[in-house]
C-alpha atoms as a PDB file:
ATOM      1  CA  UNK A   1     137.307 147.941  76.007  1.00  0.00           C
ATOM      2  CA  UNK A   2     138.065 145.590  73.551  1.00  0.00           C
ATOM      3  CA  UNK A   3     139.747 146.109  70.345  1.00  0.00           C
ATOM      4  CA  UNK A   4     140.683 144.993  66.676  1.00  0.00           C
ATOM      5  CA  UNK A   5     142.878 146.607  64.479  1.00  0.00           C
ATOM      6  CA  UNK A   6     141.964 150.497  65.442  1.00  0.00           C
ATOM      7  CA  UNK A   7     138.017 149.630  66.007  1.00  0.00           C
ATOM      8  CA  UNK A   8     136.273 149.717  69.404  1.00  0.00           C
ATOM      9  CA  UNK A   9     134.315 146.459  69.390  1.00  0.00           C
ATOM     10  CA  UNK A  10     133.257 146.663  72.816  1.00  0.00           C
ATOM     11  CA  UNK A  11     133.523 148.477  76.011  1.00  0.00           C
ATOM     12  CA  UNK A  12     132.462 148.155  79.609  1.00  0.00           C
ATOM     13  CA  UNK A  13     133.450 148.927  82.625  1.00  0.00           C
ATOM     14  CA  UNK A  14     135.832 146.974  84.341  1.00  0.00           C
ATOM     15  CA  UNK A  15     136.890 146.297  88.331  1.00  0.00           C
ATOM     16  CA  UNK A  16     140.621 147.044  89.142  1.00  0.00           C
ATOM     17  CA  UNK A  17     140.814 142.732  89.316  1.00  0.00           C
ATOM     18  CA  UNK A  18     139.485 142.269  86.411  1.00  0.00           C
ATOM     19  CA  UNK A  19     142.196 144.325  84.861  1.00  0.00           C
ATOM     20  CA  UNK A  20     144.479 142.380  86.987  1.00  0.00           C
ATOM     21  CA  UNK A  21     143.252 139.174  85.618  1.00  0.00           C
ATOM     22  CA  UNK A  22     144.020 140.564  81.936  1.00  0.00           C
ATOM     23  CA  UNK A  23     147.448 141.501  82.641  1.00  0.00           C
ATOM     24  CA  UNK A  24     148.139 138.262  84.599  1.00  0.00           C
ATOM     25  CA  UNK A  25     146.772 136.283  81.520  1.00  0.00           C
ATOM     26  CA  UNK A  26     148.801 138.338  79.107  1.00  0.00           C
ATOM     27  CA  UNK A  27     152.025 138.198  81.306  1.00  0.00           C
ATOM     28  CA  UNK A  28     152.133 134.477  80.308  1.00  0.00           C
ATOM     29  CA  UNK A  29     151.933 135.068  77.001  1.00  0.00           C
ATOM     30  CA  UNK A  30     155.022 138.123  77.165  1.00  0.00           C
ATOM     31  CA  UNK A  31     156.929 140.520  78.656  1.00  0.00           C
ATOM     32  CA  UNK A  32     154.792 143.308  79.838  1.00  0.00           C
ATOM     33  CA  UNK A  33     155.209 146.586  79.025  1.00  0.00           C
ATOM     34  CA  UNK A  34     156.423 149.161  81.485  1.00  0.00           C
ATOM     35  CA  UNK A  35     152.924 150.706  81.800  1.00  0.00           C
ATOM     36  CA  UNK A  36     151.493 147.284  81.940  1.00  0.00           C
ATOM     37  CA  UNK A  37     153.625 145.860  85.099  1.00  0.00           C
ATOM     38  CA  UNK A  38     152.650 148.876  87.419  1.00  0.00           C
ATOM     39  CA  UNK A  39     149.221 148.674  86.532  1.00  0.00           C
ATOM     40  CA  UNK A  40     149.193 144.732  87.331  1.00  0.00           C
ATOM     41  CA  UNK A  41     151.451 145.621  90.611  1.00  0.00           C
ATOM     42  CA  UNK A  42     148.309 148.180  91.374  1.00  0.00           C
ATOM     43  CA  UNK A  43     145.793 145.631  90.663  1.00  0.00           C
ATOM     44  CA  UNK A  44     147.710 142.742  92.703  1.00  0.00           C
ATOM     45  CA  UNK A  45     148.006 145.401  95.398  1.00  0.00           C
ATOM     46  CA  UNK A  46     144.760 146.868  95.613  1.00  0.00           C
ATOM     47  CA  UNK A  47     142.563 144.125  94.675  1.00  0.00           C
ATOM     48  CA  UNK A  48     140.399 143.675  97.713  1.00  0.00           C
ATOM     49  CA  UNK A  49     138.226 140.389  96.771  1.00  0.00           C
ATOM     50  CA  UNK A  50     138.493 137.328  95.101  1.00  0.00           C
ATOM     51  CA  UNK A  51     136.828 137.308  91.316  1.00  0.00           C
ATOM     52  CA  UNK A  52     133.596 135.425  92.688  1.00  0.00           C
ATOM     53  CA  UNK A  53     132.783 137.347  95.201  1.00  0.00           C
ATOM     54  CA  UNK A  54     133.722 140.625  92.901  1.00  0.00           C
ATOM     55  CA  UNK A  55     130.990 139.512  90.568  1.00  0.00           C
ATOM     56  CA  UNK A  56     128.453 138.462  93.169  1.00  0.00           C
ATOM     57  CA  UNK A  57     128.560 141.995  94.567  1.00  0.00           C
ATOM     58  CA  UNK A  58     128.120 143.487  90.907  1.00  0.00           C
ATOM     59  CA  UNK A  59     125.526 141.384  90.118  1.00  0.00           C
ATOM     60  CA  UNK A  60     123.496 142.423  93.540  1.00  0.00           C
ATOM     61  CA  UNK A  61     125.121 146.403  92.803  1.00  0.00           C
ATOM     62  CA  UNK A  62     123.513 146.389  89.885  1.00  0.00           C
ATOM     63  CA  UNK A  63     119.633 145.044  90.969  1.00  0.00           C
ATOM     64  CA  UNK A  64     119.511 148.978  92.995  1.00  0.00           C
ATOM     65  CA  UNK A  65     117.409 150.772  90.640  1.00  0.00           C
ATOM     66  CA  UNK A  66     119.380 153.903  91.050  1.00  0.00           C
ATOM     67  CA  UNK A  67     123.304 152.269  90.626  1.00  0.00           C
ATOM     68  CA  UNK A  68     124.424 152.098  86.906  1.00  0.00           C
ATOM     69  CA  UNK A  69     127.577 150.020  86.183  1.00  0.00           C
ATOM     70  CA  UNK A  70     130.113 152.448  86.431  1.00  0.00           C
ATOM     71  CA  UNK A  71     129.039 153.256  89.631  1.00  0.00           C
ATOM     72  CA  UNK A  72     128.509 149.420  90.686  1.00  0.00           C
ATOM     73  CA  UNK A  73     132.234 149.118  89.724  1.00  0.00           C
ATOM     74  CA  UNK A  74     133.439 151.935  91.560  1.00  0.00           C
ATOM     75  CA  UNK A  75     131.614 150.769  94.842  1.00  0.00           C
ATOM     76  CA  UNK A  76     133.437 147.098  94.454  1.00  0.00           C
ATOM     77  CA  UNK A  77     136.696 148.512  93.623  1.00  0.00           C
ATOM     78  CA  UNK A  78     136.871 150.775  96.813  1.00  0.00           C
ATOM     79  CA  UNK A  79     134.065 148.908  99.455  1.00  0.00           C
ATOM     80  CA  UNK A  80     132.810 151.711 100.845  1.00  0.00           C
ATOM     81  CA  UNK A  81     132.516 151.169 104.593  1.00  0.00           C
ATOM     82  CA  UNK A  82     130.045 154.679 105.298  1.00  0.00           C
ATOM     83  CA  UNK A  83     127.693 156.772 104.188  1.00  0.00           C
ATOM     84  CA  UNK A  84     130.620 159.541 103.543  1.00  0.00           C
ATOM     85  CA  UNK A  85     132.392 156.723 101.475  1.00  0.00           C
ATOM     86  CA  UNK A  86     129.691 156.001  99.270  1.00  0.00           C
ATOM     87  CA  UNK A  87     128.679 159.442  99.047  1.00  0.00           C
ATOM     88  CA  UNK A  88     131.601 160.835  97.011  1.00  0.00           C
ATOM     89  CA  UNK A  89     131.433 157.892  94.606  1.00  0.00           C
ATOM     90  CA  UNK A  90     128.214 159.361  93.723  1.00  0.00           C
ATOM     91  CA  UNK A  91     129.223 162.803  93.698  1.00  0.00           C
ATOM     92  CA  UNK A  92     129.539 163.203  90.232  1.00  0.00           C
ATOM     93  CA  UNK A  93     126.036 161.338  88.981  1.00  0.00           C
ATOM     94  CA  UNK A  94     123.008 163.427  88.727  1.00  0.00           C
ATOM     95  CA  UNK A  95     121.625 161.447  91.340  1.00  0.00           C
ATOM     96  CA  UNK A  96     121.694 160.814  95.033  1.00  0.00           C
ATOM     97  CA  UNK A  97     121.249 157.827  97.249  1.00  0.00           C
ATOM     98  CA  UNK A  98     118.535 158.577 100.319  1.00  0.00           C
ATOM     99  CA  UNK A  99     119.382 157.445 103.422  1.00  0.00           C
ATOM    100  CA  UNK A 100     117.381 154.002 103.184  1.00  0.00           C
ATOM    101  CA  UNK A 101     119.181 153.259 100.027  1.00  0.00           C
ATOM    102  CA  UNK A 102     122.931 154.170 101.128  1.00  0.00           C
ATOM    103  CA  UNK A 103     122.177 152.115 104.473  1.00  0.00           C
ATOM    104  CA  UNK A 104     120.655 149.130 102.107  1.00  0.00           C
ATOM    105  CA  UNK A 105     123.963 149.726  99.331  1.00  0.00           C
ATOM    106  CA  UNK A 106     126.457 149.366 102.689  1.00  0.00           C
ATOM    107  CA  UNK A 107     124.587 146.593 104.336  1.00  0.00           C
ATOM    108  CA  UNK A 108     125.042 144.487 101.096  1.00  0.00           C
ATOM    109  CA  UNK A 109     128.888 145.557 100.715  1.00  0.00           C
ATOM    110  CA  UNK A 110     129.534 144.391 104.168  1.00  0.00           C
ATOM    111  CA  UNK A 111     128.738 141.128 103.543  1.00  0.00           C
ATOM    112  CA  UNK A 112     131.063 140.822 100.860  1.00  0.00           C
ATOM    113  CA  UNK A 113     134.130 142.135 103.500  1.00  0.00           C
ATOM    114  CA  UNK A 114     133.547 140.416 106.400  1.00  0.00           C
END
């Protein structure tokens, strides 16, 4: 989400390196704030590819018909390895994955961790 003043001007969704990224760009410009720093030591820590590869996946996430973008974001942030895995990230959406799709969502993840 950006903002100006006390206006949302935009908002998306963002991975857990991207947010990383931010911090790390505004650490140069300043001390961090307390809430700041542990969220960059969570992003540096859990961060589990590099910021190509992070929007490759996205970008080939998001060509499923049935994966929106927070969902897309989810899936890169955590890799789901099985079907259980990416199950619960869709446990909330009013939607399900068949079987084809799930096995077609974690072959195209586990190229990205290999």
């Amino acid at each position: 989400m950006f903002v100006i003043g006390k206006e949302t001007v935009k908002s998306r969704f963002a991975t857990v390196g991207e947010v990383g990224e931010v911090l790390e760009a505004r650490k140069g410009e300043g001390e961090l704030g307390f809430e700041q720093q542990v969220t960059l030591d969570y992003a540096k820590k859990f961060t589990k590819l590099d910021k190509g590869k992070r929007e490759t996946l996205l970008k080939e996430l998001l060509d499923f018909e049935k994966i929106k973008e927070e969902a897309a974001v989810k899936i890169v942030d955590l890799l789901p390895t099985n079907a259980d895995q990416l199950r619960l990230i869709f446990s909330k959406e009013r939607y399900v994955l068949d079987d084809k799709e799930t096995g077609e969502v974690l072959d195209v993840v586990k190229k990205y961790i290999q």
